[in-house]
Every structure is written in structure tokens, then in C-alpha cells.
PDB file of N, CA and C in Angstrom:
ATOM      1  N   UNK A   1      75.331 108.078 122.000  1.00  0.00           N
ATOM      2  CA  UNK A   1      74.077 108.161 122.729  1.00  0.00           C
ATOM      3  C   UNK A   1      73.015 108.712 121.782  1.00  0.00           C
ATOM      4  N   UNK A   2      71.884 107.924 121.562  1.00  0.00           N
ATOM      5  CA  UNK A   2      70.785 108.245 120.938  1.00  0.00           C
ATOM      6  C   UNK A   2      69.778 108.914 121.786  1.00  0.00           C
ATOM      7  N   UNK A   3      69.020 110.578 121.257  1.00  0.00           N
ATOM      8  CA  UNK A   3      68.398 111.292 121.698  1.00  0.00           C
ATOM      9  C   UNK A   3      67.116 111.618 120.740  1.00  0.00           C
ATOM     10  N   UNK A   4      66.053 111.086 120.609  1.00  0.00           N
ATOM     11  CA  UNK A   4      65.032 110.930 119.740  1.00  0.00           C
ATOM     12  C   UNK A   4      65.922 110.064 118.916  1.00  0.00           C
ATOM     13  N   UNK A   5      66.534 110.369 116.994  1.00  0.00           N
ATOM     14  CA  UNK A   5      66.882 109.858 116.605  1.00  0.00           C
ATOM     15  C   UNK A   5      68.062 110.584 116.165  1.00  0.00           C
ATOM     16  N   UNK A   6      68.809 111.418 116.986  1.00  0.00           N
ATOM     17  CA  UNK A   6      69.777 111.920 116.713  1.00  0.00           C
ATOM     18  C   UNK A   6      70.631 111.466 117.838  1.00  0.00           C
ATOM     19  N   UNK A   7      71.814 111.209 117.515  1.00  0.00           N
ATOM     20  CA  UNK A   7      73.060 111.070 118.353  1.00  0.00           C
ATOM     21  C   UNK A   7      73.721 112.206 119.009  1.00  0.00           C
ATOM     22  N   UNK A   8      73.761 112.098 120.305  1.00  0.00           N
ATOM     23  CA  UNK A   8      74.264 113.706 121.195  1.00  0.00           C
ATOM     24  C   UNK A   8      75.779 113.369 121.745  1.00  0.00           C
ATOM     25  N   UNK A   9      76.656 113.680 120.537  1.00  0.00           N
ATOM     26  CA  UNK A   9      78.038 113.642 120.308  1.00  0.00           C
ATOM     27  C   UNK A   9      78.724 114.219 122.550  1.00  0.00           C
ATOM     28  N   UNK A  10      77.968 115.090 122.741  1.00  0.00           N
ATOM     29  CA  UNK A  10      78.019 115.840 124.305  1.00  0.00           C
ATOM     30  C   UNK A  10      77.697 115.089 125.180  1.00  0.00           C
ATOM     31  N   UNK A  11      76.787 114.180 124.813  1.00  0.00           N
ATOM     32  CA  UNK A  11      76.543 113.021 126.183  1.00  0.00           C
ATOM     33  C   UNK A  11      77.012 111.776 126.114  1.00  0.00           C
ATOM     34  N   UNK A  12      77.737 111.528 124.951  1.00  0.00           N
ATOM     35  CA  UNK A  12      78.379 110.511 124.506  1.00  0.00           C
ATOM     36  C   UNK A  12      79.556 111.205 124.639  1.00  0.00           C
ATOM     37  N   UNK A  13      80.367 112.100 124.843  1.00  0.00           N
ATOM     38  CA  UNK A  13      81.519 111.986 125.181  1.00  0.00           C
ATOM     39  C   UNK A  13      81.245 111.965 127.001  1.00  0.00           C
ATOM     40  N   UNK A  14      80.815 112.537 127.308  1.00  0.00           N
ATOM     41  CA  UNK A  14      80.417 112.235 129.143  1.00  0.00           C
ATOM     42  C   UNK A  14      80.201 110.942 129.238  1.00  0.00           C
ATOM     43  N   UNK A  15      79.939 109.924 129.105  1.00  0.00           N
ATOM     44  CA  UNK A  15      79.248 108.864 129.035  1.00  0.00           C
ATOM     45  C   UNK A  15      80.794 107.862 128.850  1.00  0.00           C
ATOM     46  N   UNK A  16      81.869 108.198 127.328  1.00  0.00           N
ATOM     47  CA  UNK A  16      82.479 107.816 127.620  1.00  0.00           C
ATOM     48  C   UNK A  16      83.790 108.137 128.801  1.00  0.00           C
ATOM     49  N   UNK A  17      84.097 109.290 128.993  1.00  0.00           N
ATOM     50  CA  UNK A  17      84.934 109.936 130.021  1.00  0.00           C
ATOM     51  C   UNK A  17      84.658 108.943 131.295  1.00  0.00           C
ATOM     52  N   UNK A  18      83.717 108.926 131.729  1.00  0.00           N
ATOM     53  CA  UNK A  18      82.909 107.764 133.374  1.00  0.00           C
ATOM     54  C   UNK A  18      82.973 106.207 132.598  1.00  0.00           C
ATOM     55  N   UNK A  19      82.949 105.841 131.513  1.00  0.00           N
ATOM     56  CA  UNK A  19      83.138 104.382 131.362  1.00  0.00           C
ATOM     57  C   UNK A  19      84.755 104.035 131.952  1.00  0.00           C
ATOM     58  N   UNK A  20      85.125 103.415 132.401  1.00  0.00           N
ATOM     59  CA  UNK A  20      86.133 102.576 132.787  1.00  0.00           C
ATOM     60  C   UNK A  20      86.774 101.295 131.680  1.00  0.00           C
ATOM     61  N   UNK A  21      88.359 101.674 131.200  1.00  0.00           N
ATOM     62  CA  UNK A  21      88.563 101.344 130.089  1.00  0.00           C
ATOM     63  C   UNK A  21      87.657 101.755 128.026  1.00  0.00           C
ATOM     64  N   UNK A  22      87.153 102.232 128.526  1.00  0.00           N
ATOM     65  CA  UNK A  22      86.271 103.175 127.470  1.00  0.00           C
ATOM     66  C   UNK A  22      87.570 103.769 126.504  1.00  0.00           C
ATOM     67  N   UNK A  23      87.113 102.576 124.910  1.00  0.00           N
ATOM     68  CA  UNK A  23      87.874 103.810 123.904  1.00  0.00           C
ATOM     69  C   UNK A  23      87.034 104.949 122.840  1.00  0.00           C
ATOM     70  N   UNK A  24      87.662 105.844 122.501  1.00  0.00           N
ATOM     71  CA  UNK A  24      86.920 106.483 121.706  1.00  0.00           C
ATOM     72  C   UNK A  24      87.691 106.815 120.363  1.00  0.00           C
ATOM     73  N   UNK A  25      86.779 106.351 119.372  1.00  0.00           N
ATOM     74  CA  UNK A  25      87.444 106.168 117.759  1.00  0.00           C
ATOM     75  C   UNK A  25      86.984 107.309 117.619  1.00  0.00           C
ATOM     76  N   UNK A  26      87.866 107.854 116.373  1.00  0.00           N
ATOM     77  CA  UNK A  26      87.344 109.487 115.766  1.00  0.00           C
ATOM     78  C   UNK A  26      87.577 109.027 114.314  1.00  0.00           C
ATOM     79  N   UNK A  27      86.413 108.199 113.467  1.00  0.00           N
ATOM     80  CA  UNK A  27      86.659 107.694 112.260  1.00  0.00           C
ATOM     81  C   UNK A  27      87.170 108.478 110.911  1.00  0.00           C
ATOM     82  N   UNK A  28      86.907 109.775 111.360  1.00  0.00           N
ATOM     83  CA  UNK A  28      87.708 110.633 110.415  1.00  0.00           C
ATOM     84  C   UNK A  28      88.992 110.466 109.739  1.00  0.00           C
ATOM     85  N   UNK A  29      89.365 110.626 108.735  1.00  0.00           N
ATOM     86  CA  UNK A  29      90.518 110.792 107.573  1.00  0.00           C
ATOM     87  C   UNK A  29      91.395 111.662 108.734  1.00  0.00           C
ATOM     88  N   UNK A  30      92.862 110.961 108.944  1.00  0.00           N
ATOM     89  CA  UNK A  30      93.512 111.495 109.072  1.00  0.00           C
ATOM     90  C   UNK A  30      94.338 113.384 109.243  1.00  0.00           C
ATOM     91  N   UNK A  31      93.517 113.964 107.896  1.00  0.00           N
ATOM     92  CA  UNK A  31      93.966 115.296 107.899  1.00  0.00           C
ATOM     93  C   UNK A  31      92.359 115.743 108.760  1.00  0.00           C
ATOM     94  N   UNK A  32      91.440 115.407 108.811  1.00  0.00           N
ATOM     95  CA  UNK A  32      91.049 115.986 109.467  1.00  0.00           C
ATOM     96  C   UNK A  32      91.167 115.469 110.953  1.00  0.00           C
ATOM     97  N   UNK A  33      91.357 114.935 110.943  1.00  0.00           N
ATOM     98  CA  UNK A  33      91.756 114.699 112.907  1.00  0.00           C
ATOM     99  C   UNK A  33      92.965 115.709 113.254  1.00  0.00           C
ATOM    100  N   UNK A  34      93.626 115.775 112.170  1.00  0.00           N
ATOM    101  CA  UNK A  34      94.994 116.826 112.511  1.00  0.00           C
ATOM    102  C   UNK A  34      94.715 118.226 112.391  1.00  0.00           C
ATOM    103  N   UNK A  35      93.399 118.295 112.594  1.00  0.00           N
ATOM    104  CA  UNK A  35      93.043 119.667 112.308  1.00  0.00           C
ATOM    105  C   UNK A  35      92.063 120.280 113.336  1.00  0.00           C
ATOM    106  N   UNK A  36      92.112 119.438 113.877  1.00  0.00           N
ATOM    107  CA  UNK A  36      91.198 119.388 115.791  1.00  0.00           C
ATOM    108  C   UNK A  36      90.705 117.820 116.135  1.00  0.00           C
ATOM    109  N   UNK A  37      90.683 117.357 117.017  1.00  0.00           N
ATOM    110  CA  UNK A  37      90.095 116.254 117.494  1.00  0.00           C
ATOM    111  C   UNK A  37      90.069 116.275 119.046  1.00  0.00           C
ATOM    112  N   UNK A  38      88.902 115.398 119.430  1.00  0.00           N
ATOM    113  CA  UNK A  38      88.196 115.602 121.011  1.00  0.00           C
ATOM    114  C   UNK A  38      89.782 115.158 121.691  1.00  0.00           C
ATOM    115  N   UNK A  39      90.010 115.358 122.960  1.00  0.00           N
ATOM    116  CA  UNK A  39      91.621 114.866 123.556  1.00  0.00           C
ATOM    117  C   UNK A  39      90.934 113.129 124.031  1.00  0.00           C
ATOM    118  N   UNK A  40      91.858 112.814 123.582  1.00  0.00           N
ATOM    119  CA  UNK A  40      91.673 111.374 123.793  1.00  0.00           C
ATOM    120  C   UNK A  40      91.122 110.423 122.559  1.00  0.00           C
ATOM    121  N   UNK A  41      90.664 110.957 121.624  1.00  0.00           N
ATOM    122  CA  UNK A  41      90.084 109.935 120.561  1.00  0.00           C
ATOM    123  C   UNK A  41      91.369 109.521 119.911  1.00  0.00           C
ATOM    124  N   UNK A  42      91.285 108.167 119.396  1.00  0.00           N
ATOM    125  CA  UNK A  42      92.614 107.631 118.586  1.00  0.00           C
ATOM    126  C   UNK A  42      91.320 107.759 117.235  1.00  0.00           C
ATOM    127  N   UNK A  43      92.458 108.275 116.621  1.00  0.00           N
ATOM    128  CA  UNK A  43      92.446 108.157 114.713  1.00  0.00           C
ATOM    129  C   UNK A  43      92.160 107.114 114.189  1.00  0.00           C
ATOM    130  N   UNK A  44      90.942 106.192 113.788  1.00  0.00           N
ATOM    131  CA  UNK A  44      90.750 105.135 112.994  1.00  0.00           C
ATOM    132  C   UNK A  44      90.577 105.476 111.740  1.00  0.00           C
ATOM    133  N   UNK A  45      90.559 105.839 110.549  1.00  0.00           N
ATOM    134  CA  UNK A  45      89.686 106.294 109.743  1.00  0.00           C
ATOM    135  C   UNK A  45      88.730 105.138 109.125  1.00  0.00           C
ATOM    136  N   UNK A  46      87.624 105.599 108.456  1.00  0.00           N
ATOM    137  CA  UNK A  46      86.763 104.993 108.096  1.00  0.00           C
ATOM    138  C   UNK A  46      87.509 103.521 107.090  1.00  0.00           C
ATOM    139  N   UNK A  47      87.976 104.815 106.601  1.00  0.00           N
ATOM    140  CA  UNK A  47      88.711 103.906 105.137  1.00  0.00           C
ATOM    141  C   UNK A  47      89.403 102.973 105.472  1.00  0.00           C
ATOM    142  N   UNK A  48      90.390 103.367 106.358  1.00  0.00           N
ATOM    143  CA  UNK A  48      91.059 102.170 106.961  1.00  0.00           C
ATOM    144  C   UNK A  48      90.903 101.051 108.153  1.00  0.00           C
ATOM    145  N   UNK A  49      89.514 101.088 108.395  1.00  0.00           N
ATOM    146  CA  UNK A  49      89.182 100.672 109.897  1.00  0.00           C
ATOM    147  C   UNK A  49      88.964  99.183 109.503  1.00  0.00           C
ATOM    148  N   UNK A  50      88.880  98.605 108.466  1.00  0.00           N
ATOM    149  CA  UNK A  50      89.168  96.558 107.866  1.00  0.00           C
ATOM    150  C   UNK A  50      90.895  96.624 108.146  1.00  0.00           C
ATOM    151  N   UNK A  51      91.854  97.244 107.970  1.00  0.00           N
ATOM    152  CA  UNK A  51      92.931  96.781 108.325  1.00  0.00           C
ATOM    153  C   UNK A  51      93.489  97.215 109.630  1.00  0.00           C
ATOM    154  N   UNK A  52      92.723  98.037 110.082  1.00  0.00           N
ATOM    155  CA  UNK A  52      93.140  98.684 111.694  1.00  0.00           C
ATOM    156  C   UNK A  52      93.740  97.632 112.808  1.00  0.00           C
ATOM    157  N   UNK A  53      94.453  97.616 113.471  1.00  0.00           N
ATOM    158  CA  UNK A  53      94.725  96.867 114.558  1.00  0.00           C
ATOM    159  C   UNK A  53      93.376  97.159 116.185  1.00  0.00           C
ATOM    160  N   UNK A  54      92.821  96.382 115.906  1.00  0.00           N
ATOM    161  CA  UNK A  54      91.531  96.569 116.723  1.00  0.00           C
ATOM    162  C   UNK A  54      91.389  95.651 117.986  1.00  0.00           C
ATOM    163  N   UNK A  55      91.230  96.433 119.391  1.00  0.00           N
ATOM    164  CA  UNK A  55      91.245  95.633 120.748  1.00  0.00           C
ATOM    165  C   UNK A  55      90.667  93.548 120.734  1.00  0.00           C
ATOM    166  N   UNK A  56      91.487  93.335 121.000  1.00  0.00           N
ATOM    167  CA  UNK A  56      91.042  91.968 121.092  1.00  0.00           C
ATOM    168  C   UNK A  56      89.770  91.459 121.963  1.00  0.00           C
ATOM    169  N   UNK A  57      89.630  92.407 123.244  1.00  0.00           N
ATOM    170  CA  UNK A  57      88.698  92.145 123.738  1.00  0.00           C
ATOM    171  C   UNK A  57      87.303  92.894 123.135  1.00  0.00           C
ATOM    172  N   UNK A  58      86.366  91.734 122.680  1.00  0.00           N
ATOM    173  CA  UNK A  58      84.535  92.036 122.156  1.00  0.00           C
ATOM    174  C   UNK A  58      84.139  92.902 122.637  1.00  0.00           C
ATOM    175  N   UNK A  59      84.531  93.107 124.054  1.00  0.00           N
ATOM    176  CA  UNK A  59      82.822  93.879 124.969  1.00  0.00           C
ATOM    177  C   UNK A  59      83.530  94.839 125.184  1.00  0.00           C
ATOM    178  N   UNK A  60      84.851  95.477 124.798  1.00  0.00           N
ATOM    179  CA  UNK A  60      85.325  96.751 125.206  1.00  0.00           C
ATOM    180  C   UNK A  60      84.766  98.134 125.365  1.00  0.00           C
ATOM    181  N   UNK A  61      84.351  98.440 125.477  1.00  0.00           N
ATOM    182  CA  UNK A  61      83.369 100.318 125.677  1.00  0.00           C
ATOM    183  C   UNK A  61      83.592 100.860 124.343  1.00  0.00           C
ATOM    184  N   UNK A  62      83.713 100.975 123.145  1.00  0.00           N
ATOM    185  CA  UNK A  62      84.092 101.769 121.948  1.00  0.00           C
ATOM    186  C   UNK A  62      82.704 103.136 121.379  1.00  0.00           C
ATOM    187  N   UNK A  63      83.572 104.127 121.782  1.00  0.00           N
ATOM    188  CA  UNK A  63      82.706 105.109 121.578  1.00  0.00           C
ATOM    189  C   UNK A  63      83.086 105.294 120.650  1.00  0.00           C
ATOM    190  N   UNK A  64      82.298 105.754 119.068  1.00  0.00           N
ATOM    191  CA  UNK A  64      82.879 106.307 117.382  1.00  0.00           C
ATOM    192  C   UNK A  64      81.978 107.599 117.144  1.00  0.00           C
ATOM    193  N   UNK A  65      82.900 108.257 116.618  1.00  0.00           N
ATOM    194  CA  UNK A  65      82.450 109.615 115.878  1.00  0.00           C
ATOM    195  C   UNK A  65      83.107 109.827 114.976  1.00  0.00           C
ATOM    196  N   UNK A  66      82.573 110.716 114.297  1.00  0.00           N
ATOM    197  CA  UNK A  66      83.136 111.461 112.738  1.00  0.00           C
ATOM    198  C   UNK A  66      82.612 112.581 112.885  1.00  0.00           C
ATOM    199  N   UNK A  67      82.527 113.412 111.656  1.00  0.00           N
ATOM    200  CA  UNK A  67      82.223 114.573 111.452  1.00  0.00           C
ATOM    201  C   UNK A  67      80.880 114.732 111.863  1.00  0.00           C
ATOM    202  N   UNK A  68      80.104 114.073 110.970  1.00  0.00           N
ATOM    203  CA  UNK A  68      78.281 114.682 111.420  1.00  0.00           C
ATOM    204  C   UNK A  68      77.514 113.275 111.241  1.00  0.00           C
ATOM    205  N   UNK A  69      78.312 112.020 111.775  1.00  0.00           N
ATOM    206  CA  UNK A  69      77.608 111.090 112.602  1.00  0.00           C
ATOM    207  C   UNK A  69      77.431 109.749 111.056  1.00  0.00           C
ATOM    208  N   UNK A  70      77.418 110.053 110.131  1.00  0.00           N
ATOM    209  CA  UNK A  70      77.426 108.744 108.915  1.00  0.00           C
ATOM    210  C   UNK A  70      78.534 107.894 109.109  1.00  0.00           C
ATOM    211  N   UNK A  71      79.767 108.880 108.957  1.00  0.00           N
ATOM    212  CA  UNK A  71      80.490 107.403 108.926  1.00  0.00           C
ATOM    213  C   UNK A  71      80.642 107.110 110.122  1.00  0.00           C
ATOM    214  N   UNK A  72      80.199 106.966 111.828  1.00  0.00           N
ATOM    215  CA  UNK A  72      80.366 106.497 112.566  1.00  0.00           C
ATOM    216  C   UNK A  72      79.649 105.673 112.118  1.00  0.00           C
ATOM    217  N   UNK A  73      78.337 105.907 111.904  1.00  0.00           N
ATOM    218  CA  UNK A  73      77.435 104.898 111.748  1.00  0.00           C
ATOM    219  C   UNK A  73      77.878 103.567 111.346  1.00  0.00           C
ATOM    220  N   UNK A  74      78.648 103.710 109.809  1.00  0.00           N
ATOM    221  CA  UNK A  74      79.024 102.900 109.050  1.00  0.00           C
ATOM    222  C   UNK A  74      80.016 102.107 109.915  1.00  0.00           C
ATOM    223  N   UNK A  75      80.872 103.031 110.519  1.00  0.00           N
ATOM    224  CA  UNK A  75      81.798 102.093 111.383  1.00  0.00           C
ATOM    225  C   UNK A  75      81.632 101.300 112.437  1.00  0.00           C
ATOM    226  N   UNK A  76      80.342 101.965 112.997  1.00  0.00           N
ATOM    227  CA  UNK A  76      79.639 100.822 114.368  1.00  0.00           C
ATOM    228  C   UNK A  76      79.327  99.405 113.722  1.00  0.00           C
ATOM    229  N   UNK A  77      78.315  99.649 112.525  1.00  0.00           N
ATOM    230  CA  UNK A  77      77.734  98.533 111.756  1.00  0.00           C
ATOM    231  C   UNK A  77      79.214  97.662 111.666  1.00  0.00           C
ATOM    232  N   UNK A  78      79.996  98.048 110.817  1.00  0.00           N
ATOM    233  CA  UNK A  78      81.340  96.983 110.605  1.00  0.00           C
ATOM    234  C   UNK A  78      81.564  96.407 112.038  1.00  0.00           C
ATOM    235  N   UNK A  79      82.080  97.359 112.727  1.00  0.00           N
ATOM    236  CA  UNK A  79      82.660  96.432 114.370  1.00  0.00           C
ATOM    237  C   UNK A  79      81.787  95.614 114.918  1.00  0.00           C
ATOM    238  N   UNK A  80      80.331  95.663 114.573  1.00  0.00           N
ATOM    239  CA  UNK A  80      79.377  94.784 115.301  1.00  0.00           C
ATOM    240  C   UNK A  80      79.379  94.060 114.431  1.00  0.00           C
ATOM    241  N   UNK A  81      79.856  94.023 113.258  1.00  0.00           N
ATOM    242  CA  UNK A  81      79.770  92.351 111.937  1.00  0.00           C
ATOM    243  C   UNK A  81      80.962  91.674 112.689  1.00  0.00           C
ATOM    244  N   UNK A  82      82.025  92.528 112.945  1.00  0.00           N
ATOM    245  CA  UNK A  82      83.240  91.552 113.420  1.00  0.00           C
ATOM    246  C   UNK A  82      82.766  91.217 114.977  1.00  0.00           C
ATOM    247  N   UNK A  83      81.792  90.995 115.381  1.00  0.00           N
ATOM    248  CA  UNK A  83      81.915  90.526 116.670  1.00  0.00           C
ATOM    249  C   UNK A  83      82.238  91.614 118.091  1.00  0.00           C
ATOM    250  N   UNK A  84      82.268  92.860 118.066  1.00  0.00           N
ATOM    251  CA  UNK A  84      82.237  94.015 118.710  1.00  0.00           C
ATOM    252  C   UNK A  84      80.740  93.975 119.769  1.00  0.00           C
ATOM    253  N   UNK A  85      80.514  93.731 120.403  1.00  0.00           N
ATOM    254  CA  UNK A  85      79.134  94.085 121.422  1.00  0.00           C
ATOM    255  C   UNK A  85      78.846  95.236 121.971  1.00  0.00           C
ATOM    256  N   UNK A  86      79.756  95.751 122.161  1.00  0.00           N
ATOM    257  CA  UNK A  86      79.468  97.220 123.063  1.00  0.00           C
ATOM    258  C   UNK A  86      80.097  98.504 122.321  1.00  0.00           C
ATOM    259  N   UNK A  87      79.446  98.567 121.193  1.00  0.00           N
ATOM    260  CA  UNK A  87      79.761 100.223 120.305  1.00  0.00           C
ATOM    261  C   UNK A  87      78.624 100.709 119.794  1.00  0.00           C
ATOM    262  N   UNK A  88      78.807 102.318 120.067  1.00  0.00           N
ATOM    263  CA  UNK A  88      78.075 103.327 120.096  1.00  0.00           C
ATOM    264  C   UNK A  88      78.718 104.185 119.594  1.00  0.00           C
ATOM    265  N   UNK A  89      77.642 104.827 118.599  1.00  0.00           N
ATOM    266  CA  UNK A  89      77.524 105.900 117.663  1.00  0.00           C
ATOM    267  C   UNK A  89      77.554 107.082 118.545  1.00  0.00           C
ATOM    268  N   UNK A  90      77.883 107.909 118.397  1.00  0.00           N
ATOM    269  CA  UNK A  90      78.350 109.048 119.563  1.00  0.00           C
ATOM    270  C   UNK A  90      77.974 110.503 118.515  1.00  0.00           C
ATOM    271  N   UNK A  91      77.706 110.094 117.710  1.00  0.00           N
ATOM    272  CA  UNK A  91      77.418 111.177 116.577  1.00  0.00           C
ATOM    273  C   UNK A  91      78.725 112.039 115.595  1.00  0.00           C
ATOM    274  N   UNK A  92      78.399 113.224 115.250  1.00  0.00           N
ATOM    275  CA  UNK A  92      79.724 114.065 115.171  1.00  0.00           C
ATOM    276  C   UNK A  92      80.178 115.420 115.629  1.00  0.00           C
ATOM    277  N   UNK A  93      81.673 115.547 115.675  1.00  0.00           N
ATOM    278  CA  UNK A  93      82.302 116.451 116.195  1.00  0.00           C
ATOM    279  C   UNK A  93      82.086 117.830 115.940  1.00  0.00           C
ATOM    280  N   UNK A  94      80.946 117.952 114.350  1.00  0.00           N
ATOM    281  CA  UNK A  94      80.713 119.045 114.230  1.00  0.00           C
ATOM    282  C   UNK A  94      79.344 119.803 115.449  1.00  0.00           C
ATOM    283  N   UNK A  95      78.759 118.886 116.157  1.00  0.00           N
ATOM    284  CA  UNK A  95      78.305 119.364 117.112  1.00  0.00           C
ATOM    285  C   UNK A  95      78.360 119.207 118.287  1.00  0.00           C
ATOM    286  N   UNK A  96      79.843 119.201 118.964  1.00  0.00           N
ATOM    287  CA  UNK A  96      80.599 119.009 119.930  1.00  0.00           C
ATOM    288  C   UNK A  96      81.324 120.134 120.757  1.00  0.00           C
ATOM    289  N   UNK A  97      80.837 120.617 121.842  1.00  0.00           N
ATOM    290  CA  UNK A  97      81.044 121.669 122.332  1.00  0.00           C
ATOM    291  C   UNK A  97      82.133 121.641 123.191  1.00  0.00           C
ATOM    292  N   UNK A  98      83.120 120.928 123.766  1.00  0.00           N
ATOM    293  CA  UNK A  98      84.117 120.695 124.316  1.00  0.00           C
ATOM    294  C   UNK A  98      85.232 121.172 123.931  1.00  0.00           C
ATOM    295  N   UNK A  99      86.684 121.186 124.649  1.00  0.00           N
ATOM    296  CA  UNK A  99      87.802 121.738 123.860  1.00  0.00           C
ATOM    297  C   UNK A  99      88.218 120.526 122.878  1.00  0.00           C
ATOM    298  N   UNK A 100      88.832 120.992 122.135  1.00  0.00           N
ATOM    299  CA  UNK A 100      89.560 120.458 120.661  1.00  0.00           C
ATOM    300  C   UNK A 100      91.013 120.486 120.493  1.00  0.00           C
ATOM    301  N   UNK A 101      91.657 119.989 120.509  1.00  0.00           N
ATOM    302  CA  UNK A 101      93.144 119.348 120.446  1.00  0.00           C
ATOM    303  C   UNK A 101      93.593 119.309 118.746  1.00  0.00           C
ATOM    304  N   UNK A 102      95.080 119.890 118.845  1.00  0.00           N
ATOM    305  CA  UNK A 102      95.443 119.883 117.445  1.00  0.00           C
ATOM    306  C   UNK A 102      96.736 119.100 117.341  1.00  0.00           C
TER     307      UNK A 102
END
């Protein structure tokens, strides 16, 4: 969710929680997802998100975050080259006030 021109990682996780079928990527590197991540985000990492096994259905709800919102960015841009319609930059977890899962 875009707020002026910053992404509000807090209303984008509300936003996805009420979507129905709604996933949420946490593009982060591996060790850092294992070191807290929102409950419910699956682990894509950036690096690996060209060989990822990725929902077949286009219009799926895909909410992405990272740390402080770049490489979501980067990762929205890719999923919308492959044909993705409905993904949103959600910002990052470093300004995410919710509980955190290890």
C-alpha cells in the first residue's frame, strides 16, 4: 500500500490478512527470514524468485516485502514482466509493528 510515496508495510499487511486467498512473499535471503518474519509470509528470496515455483493463477492477491521496501520493489517489477496483475509492494519489515515469528 502506497501512502504519499512511501509504502505502509502496516496497512499492507491488514489489507492482505481481509484479502481472500491473498499470498504474502517476504523477498528476503533466507537467513534473514529465519531470524523473524511476519506469520504467514512464505520465503521467496529476491535472488531466487526467476526459479521460484510461482502460483499459476495471474490475478492472485501477492503481497511482497523485504527489509526496507527495494527489493520488493524489484520483485513486484519482475512478477508483473511475467504476467502477475495483482502485486503490491507492501514496503519493509523494518517498519512493521506486528508480532514476528522465528
Amino acid at each position: 500500500m502506497l501512502f504519499g510515496n512511501k509504502a505502509d508495510i502496516n496497512a499492507g499487511i491488514k489489507e492482505f490478512e481481509s484479502t481472500p486467498g491473498a499470498v504474502l512473499y517476504d523477498v528476503r535471503e533466507a537467513d534473514e527470514y529465519a531470524a523473524g518474519h511476519i506469520p504467514g509470509a512464505v520465503n521467496v528470496p529476491l535472488s531466487g524468485l526467476a526459479a521460484a515455483d510461482l502460483p499459476e493463477q495471474k490475478d492472485l492477491p501477492l503481497y511482497v516485502h523485504c527489509l526496507s521496501g527495494a527489493r520488493s520493489s524489484k520483485a513486484v517489477k519482475y512478477l508483473q514482466m511475467q504476467g502477475y496483475t495483482n502485486v503490491k509492494n507492501i514496503g519493509g519489515i523494518n517498519a512493521y509493528k506486528g508480532p514476528i515469528e522465528k
